[in-house]
C-alpha atoms as a PDB file:
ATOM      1  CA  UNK A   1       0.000   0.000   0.000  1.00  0.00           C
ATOM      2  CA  UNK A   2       1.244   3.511  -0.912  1.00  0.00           C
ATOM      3  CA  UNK A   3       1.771   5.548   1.842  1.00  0.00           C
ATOM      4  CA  UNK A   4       2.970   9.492   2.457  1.00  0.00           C
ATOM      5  CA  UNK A   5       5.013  11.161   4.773  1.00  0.00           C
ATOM      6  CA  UNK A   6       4.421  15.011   5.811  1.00  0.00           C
ATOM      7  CA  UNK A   7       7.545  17.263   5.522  1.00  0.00           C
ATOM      8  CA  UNK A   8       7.799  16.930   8.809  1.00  0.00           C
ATOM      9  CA  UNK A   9       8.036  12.873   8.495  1.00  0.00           C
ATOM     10  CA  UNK A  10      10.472  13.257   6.097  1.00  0.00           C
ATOM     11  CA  UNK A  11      12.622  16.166   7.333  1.00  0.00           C
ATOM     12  CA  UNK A  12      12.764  13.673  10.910  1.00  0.00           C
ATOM     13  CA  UNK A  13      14.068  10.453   8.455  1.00  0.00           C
ATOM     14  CA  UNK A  14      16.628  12.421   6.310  1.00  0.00           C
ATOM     15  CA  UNK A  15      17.628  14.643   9.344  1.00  0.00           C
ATOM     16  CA  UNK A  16      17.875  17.945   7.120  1.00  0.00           C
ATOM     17  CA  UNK A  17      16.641  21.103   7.264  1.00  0.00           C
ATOM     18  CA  UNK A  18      13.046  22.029   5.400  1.00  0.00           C
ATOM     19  CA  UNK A  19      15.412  24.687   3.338  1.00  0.00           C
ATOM     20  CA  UNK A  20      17.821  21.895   2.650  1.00  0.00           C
ATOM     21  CA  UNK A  21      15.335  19.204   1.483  1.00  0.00           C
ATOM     22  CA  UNK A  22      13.784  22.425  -0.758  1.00  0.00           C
ATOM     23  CA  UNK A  23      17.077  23.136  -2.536  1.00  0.00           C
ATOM     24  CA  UNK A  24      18.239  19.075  -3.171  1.00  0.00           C
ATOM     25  CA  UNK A  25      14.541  18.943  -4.256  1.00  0.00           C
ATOM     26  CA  UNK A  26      14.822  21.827  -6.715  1.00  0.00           C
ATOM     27  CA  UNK A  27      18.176  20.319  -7.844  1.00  0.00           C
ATOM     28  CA  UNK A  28      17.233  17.240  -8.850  1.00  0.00           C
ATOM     29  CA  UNK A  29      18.763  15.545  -6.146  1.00  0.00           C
ATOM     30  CA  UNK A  30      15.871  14.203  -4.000  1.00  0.00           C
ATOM     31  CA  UNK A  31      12.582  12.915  -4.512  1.00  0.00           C
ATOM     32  CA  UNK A  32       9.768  15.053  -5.710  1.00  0.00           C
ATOM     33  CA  UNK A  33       6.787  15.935  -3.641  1.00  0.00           C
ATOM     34  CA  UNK A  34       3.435  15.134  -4.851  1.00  0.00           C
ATOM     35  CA  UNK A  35       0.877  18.018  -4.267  1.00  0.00           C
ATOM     36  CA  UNK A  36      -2.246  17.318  -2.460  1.00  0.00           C
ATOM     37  CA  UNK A  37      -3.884  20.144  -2.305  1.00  0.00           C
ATOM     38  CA  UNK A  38      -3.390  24.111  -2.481  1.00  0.00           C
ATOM     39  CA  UNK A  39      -1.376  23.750   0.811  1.00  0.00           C
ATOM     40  CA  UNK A  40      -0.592  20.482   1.295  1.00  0.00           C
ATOM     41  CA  UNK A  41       2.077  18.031   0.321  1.00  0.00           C
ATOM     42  CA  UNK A  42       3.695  14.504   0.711  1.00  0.00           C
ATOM     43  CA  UNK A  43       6.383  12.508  -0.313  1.00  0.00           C
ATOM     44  CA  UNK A  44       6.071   9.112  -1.702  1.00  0.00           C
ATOM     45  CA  UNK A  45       7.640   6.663   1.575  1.00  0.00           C
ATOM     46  CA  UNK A  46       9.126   4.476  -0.584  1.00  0.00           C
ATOM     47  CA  UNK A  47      10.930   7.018  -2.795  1.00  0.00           C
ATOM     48  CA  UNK A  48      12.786   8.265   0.440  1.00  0.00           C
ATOM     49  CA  UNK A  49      13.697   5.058   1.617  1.00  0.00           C
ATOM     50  CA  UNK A  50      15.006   3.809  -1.730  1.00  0.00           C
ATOM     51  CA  UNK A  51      16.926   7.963  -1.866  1.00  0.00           C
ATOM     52  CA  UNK A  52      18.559   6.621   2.005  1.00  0.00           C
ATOM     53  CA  UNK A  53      19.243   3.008   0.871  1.00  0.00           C
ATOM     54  CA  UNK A  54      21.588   4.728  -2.006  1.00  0.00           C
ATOM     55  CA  UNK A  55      23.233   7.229   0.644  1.00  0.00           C
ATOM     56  CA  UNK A  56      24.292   4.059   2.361  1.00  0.00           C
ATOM     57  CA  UNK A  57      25.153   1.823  -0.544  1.00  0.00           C
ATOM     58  CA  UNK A  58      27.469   5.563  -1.823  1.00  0.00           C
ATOM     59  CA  UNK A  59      29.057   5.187   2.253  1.00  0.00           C
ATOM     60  CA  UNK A  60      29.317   1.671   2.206  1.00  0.00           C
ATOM     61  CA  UNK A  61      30.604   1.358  -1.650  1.00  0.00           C
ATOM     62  CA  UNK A  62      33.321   4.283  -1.062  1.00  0.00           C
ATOM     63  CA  UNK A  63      36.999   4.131   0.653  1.00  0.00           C
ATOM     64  CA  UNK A  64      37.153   4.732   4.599  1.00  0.00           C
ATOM     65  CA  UNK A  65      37.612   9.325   4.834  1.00  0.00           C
ATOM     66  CA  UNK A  66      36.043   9.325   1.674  1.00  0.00           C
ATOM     67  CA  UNK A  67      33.042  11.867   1.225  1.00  0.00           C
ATOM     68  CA  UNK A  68      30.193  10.624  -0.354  1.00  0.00           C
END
């Protein structure tokens, strides 16, 4: 079953900043939002689990000091 986090869901999971999670948004770099209504949005759950599963699999894939 599809289920949606808030912004607030999400910005607690990815531990970033609303701003932050705006600008990786805006960049490509995150998943999009769906729009729910005029004031009122949600991201898909298992889009930002499957963006977090690749932040680890970059950590995990990359030498020890390395940034990622």
């Amino acid at each position: 079953m599809l289920k949606l986090l808030s912004k607030r869901q999400v910005r607690d999971r990815v531990l970033y900043s609303f701003a932050h999670i705006d600008r990786l948004e805006k960049a490509g770099l995150f998943p999009r939002r769906v729009r729910l209504g005029q004031s009122r949005v949600g991201w898909v759950e298992e889009e930002i689990t499957a963006w977090l599963q690749r932040k680890i699999q970059a950590r995990d894939s990359s030498p020890p000091g390395a940034t990622v």
